[in-house]
N, C-alpha and C. Protein backbone atom coordinates (compact mmCIF):
# COMPACT_ATOMS: atom_id res chain seq x y z
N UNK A 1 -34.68 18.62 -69.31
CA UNK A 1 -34.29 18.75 -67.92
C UNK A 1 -33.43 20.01 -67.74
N UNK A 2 -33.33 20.73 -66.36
CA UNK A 2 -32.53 21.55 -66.71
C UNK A 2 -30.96 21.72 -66.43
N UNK A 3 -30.56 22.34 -66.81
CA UNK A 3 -28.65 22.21 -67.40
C UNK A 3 -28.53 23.21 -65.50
N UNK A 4 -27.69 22.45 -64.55
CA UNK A 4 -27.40 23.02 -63.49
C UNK A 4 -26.31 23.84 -63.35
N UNK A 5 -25.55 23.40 -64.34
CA UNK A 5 -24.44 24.36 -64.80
C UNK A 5 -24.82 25.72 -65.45
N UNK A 6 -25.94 25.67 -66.11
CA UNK A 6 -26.29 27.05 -66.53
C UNK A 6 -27.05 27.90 -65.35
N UNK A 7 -27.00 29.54 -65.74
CA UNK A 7 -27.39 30.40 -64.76
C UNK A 7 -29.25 30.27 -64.97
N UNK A 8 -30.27 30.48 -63.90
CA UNK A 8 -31.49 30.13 -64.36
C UNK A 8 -31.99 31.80 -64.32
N UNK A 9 -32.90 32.34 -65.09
CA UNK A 9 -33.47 34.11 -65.22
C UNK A 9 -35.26 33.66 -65.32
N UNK A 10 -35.77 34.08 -63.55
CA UNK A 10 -36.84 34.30 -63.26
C UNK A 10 -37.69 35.34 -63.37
N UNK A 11 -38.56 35.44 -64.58
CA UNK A 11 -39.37 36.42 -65.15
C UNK A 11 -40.91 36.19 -64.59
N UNK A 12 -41.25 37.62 -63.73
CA UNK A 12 -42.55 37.47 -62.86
C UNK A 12 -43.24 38.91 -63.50
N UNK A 13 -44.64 38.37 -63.53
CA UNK A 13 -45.84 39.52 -63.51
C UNK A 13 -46.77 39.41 -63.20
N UNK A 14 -47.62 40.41 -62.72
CA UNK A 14 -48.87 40.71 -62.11
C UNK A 14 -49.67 41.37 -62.88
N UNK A 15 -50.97 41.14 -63.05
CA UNK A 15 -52.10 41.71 -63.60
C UNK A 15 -53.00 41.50 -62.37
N UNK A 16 -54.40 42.17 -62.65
CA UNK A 16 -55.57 42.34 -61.77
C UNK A 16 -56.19 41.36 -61.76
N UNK A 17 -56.70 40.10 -62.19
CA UNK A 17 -56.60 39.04 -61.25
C UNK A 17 -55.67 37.43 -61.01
N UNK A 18 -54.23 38.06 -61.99
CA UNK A 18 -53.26 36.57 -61.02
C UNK A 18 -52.14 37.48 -61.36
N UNK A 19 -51.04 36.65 -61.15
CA UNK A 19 -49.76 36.12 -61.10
C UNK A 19 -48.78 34.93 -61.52
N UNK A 20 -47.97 35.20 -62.24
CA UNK A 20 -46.90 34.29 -62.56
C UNK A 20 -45.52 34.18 -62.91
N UNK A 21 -44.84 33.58 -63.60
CA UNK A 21 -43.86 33.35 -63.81
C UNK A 21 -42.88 32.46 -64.36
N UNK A 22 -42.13 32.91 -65.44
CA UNK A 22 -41.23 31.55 -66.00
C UNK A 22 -39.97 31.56 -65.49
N UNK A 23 -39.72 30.27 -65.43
CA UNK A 23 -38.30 30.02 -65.02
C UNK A 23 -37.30 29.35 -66.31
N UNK A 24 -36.16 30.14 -66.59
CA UNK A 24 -35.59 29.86 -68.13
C UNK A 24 -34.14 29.67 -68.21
N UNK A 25 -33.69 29.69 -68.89
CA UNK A 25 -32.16 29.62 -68.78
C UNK A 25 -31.90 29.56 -70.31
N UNK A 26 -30.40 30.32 -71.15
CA UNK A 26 -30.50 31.46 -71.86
C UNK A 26 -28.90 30.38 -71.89
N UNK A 27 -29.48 29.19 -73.39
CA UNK A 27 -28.34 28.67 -73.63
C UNK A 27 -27.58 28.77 -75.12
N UNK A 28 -26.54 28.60 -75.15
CA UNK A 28 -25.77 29.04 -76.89
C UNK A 28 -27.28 28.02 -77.95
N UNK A 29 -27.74 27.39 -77.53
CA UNK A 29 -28.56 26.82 -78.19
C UNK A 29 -29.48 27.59 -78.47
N UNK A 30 -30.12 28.51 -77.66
CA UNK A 30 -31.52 29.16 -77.40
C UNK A 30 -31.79 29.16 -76.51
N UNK A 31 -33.32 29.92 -76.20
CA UNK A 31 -33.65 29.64 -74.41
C UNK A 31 -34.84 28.54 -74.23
N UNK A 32 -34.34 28.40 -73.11
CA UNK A 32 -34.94 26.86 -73.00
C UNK A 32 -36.01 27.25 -71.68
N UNK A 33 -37.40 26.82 -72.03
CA UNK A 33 -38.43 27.30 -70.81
C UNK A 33 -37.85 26.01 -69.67
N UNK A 34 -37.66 26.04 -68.38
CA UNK A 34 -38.29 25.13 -67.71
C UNK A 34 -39.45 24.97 -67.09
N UNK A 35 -40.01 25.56 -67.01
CA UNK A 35 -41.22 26.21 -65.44
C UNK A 35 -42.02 27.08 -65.98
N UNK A 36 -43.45 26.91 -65.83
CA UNK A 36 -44.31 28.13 -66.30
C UNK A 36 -45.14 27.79 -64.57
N UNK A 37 -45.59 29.06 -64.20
CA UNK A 37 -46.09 29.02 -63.34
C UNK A 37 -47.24 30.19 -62.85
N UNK A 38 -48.93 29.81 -62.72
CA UNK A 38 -49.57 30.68 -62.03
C UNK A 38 -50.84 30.60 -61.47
N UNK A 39 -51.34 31.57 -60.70
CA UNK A 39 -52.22 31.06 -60.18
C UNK A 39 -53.53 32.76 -59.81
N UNK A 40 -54.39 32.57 -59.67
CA UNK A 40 -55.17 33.54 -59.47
C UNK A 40 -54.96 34.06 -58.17
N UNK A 41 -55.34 35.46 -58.50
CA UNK A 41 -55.67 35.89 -56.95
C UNK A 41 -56.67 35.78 -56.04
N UNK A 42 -56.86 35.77 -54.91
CA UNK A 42 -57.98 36.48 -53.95
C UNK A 42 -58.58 37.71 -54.32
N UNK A 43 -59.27 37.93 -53.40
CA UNK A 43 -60.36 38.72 -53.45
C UNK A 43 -59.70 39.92 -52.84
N UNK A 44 -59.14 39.41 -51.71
CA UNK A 44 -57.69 40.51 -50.97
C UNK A 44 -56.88 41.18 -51.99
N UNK A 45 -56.05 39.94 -52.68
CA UNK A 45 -54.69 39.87 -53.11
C UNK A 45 -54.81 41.35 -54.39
N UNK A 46 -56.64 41.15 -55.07
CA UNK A 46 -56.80 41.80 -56.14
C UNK A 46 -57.09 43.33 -55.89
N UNK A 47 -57.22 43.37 -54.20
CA UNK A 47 -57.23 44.79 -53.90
C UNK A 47 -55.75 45.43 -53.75
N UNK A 48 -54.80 45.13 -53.77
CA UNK A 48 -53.65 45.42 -53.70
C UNK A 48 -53.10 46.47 -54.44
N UNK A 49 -52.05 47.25 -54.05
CA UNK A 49 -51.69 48.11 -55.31
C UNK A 49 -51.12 47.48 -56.64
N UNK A 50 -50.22 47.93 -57.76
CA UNK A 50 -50.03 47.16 -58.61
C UNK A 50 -48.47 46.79 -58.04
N UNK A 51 -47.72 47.31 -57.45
CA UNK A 51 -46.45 47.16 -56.93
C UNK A 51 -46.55 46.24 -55.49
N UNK A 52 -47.43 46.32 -54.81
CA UNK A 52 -47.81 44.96 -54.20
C UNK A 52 -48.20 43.35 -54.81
N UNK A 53 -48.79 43.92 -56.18
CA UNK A 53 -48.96 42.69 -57.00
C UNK A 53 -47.88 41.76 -57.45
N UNK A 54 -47.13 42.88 -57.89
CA UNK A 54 -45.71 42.31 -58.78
C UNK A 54 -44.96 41.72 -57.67
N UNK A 55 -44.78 42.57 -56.59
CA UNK A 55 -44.10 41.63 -55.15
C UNK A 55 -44.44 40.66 -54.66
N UNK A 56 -45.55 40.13 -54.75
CA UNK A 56 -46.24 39.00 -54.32
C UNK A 56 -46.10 38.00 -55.17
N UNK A 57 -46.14 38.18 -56.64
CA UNK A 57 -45.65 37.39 -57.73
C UNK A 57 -44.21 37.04 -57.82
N UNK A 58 -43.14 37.86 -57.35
CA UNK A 58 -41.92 37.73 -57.21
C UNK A 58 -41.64 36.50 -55.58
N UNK A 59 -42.24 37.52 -55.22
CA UNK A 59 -42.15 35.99 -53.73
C UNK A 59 -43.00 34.50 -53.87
N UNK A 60 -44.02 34.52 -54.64
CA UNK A 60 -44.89 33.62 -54.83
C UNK A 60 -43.98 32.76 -55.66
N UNK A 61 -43.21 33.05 -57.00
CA UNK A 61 -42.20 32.36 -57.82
C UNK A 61 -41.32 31.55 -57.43
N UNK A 62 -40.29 32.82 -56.38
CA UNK A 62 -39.24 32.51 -55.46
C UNK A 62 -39.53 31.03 -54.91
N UNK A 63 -40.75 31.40 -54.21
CA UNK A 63 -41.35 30.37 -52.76
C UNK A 63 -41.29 29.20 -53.53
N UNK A 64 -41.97 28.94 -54.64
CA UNK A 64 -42.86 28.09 -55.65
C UNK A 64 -41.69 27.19 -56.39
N UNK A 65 -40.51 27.79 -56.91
CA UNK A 65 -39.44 27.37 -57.27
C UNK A 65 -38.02 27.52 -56.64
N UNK A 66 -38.11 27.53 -55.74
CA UNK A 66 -36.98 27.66 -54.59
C UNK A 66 -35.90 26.98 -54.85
N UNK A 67 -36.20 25.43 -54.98
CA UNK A 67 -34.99 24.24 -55.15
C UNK A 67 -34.42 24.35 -56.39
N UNK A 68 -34.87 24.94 -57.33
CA UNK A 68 -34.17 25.47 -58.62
C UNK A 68 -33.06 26.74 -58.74
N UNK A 69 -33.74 27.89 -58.00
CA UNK A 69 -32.67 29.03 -58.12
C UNK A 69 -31.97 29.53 -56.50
């Protein structure tokens, strides 16, 4: 489960056809995954530049895991 007291570090990337992202937290123990998360793109989404990609993956995360960070 995850420790709410600890800080959580959302790691997002984009490739040409998805997006994702882990959600982790970085304890004296080690790092502990909570969240893996992704999903493909559109047909749109894959025309995008690559810096539109990564932004969309960053908001898609955000959106996706909200009640966590």
């Amino acid at each position: 489960y995850p420790d709410l007291s600890t800080p959580f570090v959302l790691t997002t990337d984009a490739s040409g056809i998805g997006i994702g992202g882990i959600l982790r937290q970085d304890t004296p123990s080690g790092t502990k995954i909570n969240y893996f998360k992704s999903r493909v793109l559109d047909d749109t989404e894959r025309k995008y530049d690559t810096i539109e990609q990564e932004a969309l993956a960053i908001f898609w995360c955000i959106s996706e895991l909200r009640s966590y960070i």
